[in-house]
N, C-alpha and C. Protein backbone atom coordinates (compact mmCIF):
# COMPACT_ATOMS: atom_id res chain seq x y z
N UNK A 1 -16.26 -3.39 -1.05
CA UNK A 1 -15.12 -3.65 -0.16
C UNK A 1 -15.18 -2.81 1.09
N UNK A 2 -15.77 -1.56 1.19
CA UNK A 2 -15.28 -0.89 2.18
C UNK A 2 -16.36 -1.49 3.16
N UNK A 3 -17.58 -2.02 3.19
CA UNK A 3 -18.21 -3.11 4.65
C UNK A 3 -17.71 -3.98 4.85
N UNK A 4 -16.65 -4.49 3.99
CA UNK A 4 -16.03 -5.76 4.64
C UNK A 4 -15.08 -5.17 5.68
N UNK A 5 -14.39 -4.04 5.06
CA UNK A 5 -13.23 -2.96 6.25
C UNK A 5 -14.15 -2.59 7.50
N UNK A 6 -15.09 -2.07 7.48
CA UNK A 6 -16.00 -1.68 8.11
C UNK A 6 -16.78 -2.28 9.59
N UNK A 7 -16.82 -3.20 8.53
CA UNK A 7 -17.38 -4.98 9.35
C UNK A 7 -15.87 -5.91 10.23
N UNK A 8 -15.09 -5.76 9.42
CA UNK A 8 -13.68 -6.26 10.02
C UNK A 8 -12.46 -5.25 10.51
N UNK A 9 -12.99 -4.30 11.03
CA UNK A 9 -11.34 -3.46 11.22
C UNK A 9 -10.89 -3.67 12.17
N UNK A 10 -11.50 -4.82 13.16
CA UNK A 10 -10.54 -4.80 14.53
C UNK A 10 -9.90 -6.26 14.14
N UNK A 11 -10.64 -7.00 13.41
CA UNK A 11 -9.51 -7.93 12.97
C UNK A 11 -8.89 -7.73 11.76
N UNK A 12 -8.61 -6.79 10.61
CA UNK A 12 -7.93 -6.38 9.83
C UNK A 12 -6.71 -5.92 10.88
N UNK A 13 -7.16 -4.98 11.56
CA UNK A 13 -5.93 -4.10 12.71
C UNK A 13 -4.92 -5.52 13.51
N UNK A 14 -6.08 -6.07 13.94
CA UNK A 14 -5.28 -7.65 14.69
C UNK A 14 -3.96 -8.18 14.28
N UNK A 15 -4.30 -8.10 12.89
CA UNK A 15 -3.36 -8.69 11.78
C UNK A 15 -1.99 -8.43 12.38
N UNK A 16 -1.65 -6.85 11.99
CA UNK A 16 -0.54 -6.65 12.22
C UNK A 16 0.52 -7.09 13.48
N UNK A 17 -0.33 -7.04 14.63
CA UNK A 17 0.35 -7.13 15.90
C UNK A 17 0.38 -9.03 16.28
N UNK A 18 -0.36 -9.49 14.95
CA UNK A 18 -0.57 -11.31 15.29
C UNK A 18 1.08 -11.92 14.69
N UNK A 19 1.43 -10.76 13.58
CA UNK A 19 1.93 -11.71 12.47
C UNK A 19 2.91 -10.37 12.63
N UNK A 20 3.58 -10.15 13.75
CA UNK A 20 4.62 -8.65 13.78
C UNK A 20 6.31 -8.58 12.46
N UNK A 21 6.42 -9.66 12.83
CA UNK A 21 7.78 -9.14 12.02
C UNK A 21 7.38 -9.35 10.74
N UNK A 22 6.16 -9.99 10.22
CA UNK A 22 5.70 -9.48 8.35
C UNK A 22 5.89 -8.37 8.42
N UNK A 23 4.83 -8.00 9.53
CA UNK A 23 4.72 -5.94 9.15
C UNK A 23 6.17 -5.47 9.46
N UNK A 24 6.61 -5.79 10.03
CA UNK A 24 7.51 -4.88 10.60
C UNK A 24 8.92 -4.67 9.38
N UNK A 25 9.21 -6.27 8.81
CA UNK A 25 9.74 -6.50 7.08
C UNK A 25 8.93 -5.72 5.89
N UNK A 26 7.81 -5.89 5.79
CA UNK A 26 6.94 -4.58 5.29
C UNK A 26 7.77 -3.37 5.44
N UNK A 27 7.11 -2.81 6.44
CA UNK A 27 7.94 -1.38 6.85
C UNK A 27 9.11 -1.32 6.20
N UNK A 28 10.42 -2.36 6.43
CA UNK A 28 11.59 -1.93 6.19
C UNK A 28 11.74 -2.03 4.95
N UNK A 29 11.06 -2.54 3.86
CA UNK A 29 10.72 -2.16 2.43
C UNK A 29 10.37 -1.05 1.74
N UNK A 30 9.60 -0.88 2.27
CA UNK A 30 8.92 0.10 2.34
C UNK A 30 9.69 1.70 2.38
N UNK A 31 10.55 1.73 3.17
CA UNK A 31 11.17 2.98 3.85
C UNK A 31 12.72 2.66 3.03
N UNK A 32 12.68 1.95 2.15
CA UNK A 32 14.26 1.61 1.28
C UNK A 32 13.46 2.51 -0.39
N UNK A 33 12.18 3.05 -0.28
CA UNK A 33 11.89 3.84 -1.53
C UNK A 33 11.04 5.11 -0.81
N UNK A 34 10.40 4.97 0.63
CA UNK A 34 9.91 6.50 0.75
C UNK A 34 10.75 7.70 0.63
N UNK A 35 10.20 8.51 0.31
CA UNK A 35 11.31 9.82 0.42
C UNK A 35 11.71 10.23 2.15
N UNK A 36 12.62 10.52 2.10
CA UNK A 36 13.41 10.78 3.63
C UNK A 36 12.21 12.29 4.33
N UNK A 37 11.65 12.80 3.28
CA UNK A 37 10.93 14.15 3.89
C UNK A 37 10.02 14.74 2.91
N UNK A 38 8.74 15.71 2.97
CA UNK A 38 8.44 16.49 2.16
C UNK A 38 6.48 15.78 3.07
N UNK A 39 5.95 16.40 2.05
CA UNK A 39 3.96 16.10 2.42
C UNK A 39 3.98 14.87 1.63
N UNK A 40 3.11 13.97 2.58
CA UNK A 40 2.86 12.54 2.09
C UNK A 40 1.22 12.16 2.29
N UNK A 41 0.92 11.78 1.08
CA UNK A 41 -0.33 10.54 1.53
C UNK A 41 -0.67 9.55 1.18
N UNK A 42 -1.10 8.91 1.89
CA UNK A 42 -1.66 7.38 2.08
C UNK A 42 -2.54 7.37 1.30
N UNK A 43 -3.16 6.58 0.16
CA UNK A 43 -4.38 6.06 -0.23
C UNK A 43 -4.73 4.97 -0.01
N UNK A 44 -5.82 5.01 0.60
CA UNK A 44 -5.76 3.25 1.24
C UNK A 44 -5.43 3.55 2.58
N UNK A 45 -5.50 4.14 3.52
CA UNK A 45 -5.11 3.96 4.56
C UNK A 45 -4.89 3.78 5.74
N UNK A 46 -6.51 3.11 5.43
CA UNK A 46 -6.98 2.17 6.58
C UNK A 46 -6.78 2.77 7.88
N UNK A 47 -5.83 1.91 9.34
CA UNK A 47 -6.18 1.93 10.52
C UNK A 47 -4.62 2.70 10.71
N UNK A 48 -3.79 2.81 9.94
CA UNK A 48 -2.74 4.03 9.69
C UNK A 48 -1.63 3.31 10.18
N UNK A 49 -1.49 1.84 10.17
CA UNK A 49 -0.21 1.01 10.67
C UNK A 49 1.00 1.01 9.34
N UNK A 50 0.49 1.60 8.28
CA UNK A 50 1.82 2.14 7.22
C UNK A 50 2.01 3.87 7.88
N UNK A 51 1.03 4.71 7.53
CA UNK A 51 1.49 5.73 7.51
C UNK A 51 2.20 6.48 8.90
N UNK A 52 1.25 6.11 10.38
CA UNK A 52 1.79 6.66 11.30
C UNK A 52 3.38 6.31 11.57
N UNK A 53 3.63 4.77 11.43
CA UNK A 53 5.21 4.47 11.58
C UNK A 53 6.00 5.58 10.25
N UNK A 54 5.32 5.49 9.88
CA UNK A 54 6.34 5.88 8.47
C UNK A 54 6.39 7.34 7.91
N UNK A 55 5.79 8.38 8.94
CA UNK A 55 5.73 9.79 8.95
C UNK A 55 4.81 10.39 8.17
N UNK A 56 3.85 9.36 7.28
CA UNK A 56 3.10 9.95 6.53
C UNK A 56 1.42 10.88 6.93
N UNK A 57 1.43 11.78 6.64
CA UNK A 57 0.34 12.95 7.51
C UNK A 57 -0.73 12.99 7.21
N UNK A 58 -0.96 12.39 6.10
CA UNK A 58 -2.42 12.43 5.51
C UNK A 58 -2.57 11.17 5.06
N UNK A 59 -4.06 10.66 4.92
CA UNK A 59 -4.94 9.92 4.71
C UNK A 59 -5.84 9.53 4.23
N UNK A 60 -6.34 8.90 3.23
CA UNK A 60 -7.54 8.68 3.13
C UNK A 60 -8.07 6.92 2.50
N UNK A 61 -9.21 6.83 3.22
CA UNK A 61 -9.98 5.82 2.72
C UNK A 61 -11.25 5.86 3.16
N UNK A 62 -12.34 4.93 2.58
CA UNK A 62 -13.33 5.18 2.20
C UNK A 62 -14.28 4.20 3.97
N UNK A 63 -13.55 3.77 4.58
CA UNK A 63 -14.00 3.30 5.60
C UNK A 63 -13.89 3.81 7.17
N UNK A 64 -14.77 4.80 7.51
CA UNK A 64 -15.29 5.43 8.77
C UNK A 64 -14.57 4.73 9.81
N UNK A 65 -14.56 3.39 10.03
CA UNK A 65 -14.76 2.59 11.31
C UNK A 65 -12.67 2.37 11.50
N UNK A 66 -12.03 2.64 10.13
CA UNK A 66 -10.78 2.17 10.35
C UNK A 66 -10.23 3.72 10.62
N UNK A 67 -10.72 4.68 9.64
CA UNK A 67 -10.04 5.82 10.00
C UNK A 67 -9.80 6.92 11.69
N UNK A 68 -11.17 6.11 12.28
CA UNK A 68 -11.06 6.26 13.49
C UNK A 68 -9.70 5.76 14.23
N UNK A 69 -9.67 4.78 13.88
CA UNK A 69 -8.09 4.27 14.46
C UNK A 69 -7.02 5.29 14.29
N UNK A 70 -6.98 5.34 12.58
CA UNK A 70 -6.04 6.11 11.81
C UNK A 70 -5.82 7.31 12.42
N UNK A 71 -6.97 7.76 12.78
CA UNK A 71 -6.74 9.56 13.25
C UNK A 71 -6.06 9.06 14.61
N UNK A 72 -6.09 8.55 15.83
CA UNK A 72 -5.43 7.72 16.64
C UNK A 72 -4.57 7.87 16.54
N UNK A 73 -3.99 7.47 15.84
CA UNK A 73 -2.49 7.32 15.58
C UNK A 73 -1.58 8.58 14.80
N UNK A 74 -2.49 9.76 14.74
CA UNK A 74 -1.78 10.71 14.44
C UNK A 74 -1.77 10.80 12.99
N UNK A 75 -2.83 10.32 12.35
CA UNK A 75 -2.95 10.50 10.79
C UNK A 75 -4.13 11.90 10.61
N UNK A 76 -3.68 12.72 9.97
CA UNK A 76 -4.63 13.75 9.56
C UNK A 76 -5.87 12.91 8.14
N UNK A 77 -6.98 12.19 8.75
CA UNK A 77 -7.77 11.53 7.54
C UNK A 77 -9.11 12.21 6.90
N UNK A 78 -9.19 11.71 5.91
CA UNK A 78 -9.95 12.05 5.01
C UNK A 78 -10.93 10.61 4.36
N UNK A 79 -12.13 10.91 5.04
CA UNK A 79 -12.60 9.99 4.09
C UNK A 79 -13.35 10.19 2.78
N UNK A 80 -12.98 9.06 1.84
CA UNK A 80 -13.16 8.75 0.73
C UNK A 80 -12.41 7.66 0.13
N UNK A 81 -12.17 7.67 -1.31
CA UNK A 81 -11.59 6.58 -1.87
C UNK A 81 -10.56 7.29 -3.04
N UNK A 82 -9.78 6.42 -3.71
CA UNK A 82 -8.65 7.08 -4.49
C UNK A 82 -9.43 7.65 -5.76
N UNK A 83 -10.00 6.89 -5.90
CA UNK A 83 -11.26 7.29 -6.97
C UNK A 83 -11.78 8.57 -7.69
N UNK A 84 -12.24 9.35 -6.42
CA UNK A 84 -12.75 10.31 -5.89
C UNK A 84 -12.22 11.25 -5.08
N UNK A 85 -10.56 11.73 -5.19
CA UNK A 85 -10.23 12.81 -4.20
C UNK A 85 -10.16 13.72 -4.41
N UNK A 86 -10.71 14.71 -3.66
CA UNK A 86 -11.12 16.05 -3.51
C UNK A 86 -9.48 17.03 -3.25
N UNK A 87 -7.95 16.69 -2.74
CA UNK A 87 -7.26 17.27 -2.81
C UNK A 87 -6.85 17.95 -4.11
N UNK A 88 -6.20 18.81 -3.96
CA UNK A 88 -5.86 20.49 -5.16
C UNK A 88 -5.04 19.71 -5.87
N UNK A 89 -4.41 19.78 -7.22
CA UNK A 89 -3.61 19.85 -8.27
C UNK A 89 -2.17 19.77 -7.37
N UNK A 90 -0.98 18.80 -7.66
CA UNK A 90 -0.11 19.38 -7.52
C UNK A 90 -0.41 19.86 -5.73
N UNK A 91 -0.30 18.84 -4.63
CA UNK A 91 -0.64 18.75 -3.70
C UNK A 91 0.82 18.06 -2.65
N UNK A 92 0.60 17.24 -3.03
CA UNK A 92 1.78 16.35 -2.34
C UNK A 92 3.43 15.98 -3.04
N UNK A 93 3.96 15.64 -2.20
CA UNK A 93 5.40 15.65 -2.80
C UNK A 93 5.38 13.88 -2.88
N UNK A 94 4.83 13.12 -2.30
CA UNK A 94 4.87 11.33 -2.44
C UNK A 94 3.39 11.17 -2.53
N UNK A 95 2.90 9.88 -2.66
CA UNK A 95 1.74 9.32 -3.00
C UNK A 95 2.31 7.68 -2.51
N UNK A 96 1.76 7.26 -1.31
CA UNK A 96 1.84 5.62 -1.17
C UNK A 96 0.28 5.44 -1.46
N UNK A 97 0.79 3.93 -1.82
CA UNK A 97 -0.51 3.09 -2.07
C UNK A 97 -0.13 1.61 -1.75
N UNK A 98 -0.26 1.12 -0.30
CA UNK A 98 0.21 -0.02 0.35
C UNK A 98 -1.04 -1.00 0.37
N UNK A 99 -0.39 -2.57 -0.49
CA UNK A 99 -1.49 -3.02 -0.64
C UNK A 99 -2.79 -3.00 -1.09
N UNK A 100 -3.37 -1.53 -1.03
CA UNK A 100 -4.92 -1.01 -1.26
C UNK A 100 -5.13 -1.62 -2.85
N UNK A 101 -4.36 -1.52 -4.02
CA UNK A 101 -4.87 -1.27 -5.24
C UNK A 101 -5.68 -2.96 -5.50
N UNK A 102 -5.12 -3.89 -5.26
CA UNK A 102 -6.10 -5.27 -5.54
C UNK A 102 -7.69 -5.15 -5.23
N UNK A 103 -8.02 -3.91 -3.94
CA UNK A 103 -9.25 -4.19 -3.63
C UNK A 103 -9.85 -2.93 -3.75
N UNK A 104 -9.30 -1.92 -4.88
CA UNK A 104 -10.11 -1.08 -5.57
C UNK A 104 -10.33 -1.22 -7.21
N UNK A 105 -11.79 -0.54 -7.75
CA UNK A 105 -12.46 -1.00 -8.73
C UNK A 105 -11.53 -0.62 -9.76
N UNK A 106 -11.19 0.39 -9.73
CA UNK A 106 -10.40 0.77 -10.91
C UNK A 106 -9.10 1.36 -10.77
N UNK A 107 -8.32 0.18 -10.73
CA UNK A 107 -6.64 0.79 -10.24
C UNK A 107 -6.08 2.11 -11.08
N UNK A 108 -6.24 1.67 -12.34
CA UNK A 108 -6.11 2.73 -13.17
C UNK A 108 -6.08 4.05 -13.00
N UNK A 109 -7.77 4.66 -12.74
CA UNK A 109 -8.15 5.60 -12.06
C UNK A 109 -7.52 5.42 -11.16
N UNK A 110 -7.06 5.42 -9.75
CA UNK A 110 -6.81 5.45 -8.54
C UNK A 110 -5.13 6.52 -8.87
N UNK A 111 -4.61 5.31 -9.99
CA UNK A 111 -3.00 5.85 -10.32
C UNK A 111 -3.04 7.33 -10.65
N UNK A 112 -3.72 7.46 -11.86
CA UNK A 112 -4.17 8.75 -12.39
C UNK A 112 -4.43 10.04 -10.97
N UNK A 113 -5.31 9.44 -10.87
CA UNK A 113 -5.69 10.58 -9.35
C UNK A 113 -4.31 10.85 -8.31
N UNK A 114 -3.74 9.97 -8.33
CA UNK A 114 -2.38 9.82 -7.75
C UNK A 114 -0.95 11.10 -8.62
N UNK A 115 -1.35 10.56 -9.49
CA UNK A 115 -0.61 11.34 -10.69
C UNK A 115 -0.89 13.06 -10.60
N UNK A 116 -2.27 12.84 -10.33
CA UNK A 116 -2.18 14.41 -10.62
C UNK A 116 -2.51 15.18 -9.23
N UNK A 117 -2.30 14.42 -8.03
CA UNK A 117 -2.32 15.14 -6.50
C UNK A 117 -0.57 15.66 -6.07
N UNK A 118 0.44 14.27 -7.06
CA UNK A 118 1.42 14.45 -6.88
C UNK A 118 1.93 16.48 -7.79
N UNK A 119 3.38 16.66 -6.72
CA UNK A 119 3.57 18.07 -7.51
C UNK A 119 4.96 17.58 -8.58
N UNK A 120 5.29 18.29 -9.54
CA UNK A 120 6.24 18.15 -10.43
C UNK A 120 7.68 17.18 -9.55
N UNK A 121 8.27 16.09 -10.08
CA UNK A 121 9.37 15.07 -9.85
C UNK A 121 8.55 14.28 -8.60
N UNK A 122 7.12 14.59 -8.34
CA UNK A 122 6.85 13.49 -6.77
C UNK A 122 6.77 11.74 -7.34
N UNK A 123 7.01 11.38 -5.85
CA UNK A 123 7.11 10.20 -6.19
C UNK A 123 5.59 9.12 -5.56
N UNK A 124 5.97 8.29 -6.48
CA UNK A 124 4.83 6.97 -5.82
C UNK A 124 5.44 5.96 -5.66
N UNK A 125 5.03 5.45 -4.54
CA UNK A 125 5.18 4.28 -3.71
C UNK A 125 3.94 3.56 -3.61
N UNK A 126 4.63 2.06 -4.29
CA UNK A 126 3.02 1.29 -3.94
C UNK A 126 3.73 -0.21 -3.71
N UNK A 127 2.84 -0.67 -2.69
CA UNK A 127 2.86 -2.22 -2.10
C UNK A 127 1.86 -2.99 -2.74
N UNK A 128 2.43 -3.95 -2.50
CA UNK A 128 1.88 -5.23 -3.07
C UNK A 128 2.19 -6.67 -2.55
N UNK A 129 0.88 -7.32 -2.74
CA UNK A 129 1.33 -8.68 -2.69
C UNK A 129 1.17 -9.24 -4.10
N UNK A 130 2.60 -9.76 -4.42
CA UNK A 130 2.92 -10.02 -5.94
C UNK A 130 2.55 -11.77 -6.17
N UNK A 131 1.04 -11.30 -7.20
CA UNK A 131 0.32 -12.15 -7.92
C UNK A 131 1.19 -13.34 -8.39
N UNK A 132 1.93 -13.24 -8.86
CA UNK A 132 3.02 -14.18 -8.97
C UNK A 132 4.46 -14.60 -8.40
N UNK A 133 3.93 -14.68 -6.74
CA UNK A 133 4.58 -14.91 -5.47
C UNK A 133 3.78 -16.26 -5.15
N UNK A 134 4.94 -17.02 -4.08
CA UNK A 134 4.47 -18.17 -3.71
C UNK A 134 3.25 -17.72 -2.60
N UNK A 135 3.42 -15.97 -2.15
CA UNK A 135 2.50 -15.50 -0.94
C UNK A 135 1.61 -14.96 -2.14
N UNK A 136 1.15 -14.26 -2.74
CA UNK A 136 0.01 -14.28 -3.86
C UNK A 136 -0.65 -15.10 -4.28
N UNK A 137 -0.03 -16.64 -4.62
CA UNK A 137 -0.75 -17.91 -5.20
C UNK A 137 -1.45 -18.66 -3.46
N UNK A 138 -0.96 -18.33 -2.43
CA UNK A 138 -1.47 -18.84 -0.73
C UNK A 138 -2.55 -18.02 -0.64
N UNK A 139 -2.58 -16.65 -1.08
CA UNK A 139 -4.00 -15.74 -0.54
C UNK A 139 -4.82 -16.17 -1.83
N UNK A 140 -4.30 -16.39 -2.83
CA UNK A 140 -5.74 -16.76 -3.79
C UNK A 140 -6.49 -17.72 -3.74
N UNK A 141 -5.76 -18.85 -3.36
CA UNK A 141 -6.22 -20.52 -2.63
C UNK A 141 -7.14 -20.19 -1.10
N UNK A 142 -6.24 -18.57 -0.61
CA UNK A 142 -6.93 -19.38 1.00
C UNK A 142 -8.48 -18.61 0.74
N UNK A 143 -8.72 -17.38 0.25
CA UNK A 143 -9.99 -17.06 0.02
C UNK A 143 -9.98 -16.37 1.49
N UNK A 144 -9.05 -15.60 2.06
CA UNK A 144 -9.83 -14.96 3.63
C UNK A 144 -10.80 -13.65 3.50
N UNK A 145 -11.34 -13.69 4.40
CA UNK A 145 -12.21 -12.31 4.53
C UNK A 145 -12.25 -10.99 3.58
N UNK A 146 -11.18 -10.60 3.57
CA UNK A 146 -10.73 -9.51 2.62
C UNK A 146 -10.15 -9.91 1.31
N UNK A 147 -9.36 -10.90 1.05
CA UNK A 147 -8.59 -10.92 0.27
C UNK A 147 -9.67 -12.17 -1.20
N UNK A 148 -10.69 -12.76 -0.54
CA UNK A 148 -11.45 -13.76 -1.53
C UNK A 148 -11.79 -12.80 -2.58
N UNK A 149 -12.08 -10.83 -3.02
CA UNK A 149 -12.28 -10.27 -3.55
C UNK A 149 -11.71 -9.41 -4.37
N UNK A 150 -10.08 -9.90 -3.61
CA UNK A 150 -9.21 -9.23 -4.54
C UNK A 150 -9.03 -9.13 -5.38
N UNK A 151 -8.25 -8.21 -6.52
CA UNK A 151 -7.48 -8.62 -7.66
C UNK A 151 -6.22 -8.45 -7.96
N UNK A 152 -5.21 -9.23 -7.43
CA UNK A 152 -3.92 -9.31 -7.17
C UNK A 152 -3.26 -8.98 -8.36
N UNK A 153 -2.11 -8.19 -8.21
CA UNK A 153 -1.65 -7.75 -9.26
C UNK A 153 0.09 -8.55 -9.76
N UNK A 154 0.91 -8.62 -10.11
CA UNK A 154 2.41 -8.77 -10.39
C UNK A 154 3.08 -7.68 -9.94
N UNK A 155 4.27 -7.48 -10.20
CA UNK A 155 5.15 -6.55 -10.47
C UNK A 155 5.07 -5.64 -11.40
N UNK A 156 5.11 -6.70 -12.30
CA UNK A 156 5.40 -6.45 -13.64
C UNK A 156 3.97 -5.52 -14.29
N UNK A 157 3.14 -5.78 -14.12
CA UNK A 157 1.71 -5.48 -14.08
C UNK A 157 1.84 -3.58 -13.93
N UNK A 158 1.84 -3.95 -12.47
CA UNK A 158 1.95 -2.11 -12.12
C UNK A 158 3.12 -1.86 -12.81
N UNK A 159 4.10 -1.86 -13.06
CA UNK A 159 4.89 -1.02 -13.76
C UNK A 159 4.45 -0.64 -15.07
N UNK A 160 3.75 -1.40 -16.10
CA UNK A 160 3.18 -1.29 -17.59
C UNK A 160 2.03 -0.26 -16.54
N UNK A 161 1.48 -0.01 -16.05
CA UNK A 161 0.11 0.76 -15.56
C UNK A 161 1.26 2.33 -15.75
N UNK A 162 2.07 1.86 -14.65
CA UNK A 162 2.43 3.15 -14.18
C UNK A 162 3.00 4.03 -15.44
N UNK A 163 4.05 3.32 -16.34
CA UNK A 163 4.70 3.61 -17.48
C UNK A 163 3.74 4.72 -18.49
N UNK A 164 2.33 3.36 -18.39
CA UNK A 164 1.18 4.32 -19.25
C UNK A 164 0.83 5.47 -19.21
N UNK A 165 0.95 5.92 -17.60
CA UNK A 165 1.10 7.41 -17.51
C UNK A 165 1.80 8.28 -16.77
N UNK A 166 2.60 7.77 -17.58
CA UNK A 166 4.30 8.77 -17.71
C UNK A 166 4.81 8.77 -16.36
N UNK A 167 4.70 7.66 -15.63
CA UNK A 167 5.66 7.36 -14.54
C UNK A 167 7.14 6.94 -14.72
N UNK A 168 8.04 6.67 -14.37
CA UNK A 168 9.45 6.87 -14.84
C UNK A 168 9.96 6.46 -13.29
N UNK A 169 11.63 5.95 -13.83
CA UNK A 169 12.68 6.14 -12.14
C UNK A 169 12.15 5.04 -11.77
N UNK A 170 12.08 3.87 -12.25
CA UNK A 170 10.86 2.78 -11.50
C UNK A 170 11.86 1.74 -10.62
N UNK A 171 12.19 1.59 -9.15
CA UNK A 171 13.45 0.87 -8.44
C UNK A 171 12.16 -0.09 -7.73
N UNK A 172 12.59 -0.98 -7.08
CA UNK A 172 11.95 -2.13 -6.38
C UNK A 172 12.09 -2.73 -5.16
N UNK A 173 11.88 -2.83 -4.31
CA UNK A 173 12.34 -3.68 -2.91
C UNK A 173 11.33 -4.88 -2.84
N UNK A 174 11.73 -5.95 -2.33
CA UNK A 174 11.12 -7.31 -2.04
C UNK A 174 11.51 -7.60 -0.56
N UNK A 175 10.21 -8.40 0.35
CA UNK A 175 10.47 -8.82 0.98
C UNK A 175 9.41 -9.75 1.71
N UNK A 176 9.40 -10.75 3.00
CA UNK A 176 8.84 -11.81 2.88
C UNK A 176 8.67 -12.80 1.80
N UNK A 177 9.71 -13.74 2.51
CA UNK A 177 10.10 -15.00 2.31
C UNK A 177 9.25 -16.25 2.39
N UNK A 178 8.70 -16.01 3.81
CA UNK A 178 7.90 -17.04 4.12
C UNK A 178 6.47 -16.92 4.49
N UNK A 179 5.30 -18.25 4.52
CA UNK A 179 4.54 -17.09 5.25
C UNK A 179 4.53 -16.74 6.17
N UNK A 180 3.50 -15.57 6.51
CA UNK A 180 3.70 -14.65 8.06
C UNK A 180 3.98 -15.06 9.10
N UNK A 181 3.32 -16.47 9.44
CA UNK A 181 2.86 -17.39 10.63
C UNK A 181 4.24 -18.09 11.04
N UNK A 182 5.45 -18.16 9.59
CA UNK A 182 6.66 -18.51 10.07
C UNK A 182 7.95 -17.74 10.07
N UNK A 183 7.52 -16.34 10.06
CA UNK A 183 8.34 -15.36 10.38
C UNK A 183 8.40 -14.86 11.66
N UNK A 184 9.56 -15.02 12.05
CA UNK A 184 9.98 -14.54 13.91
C UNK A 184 11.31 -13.77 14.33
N UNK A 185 11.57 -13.75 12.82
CA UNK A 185 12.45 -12.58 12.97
C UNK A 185 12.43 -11.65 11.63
N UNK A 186 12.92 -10.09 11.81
CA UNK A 186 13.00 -9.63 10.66
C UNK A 186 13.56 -10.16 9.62
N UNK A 187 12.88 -9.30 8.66
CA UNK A 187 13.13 -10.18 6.73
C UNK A 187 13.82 -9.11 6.35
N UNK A 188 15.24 -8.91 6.25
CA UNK A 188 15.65 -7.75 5.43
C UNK A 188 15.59 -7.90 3.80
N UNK A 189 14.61 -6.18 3.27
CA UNK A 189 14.64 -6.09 1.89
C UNK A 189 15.66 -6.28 0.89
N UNK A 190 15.22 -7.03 -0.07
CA UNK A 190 16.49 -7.22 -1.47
C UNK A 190 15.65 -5.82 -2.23
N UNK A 191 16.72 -5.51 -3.20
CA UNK A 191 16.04 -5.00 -4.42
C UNK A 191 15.59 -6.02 -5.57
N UNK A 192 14.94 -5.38 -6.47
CA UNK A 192 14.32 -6.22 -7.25
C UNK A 192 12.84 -6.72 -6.73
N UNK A 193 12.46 -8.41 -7.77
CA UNK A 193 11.43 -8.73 -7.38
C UNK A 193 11.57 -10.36 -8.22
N UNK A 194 10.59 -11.10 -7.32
CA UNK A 194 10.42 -12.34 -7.76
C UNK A 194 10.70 -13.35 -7.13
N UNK A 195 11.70 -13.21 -5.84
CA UNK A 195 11.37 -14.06 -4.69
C UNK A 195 10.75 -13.86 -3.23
N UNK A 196 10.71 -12.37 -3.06
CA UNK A 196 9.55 -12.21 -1.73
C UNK A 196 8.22 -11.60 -2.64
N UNK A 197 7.11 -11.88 -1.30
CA UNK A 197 5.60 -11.90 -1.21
C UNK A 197 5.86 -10.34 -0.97
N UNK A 198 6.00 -9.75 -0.89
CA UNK A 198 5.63 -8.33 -0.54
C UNK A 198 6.39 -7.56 -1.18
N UNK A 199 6.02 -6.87 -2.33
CA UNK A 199 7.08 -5.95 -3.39
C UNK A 199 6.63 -4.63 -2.83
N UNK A 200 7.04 -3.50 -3.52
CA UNK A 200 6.85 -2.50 -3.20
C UNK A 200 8.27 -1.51 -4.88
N UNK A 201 7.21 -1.07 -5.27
CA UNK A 201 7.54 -0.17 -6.19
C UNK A 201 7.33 1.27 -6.25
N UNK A 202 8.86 1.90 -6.62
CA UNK A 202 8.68 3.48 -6.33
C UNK A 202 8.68 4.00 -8.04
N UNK A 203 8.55 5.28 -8.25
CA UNK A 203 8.69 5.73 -9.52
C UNK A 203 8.64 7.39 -9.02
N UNK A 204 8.54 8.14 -10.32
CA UNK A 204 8.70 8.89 -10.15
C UNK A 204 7.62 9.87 -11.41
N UNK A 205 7.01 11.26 -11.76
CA UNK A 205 6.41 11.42 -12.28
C UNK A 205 7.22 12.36 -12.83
């Protein structure tokens, strides 16, 4: 996955500014479970269009060509993958993971590593496009660039992951309704899950 990022980051980046008020409904999901303050990082975090809006300071992913952006935008990055991070025990006070987990090998691992960068009560935040969304069943049909390799997850899915290791406090925001191409104005977040394409689940450790 990371030459396809590599190979595509100026049209991965495109995305956002083609299809603005998805992201921008994103975001406001998103920021209905980040914590208001404390050290944050991104896994997964690409060209830094979650973390720079969203105050988060650190970074990492495994693709050179996006993190260039990322640092751009005021992300302190690190490359590598969730896999494999080199941060201390008991490091950060949040842990996002936006979107990234479908197109890494072993989500599992990724959580775990997450688990133990976070410090005692931190929280995780993770996005998704929910596998069993009318926008999950459109990206599995359309097969694009990035996403023909995914492995899309549920809701329901990551929460049994997270549960497994001893995640807890588990709240939800949903949002996108339609697809991107017919959104032109903001999508304000519901809680819960099961009628928008874009979930986003917080917990707590």
């Amino acid at each position: 996955m990371k030459n396809i990022f590599d190979r595509y980051y100026q049209k991965y980046d495109a995305w956002y500014d083609k299809y603005k008020f998805a992201y921008l409904s994103e975001l406001e999901a998103i920021k209905r479970v980040l914590p208001k303050k404390g050290k944050g990082l991104e896994i997964g975090v690409g060209t830094g269009r979650f973390a720079a809006p969203l105050g988060i300071k650190y970074g990492i992913d495994p693709s050179k060509k996006m993190l260039e952006i990322a640092k751009k935008r005021g992300v302190k990055v690190y490359l590598g993958s969730g896999e494999k991070m080199h941060f201390r025990d008991s490091s950060f006070d949040y842990v996002a993971i936006i979107i990234t987990l479908c197109f890494v090998k072993n989500p599992l691992k990724v959580l775990v590593g997450a688990r133990r960068v976070l410090k005692k009560n931190g929280k995780i935040i993770i996005g998704i496009v929910d596998k069993e969304s009318f926008l999950g069943e459109f990206y599995q049909r359309e097969k694009s660039v990035f996403y023909k390799q995914a492995n899309f997850f549920s809701a329901q899915e990551i929460v049994s992951l997270l549960k497994s290791i001893g995640f807890k406090r588990i709240s939800y925001y949903q949002t996108i309704y339609k697809l991107p191409d017919k959104i032109h104005s903001l999508q304000r977040p519901q809680k819960g899950f099961g009628k928008g394409g874009f979930v986003v689940i917080g917990a707590q450790f």
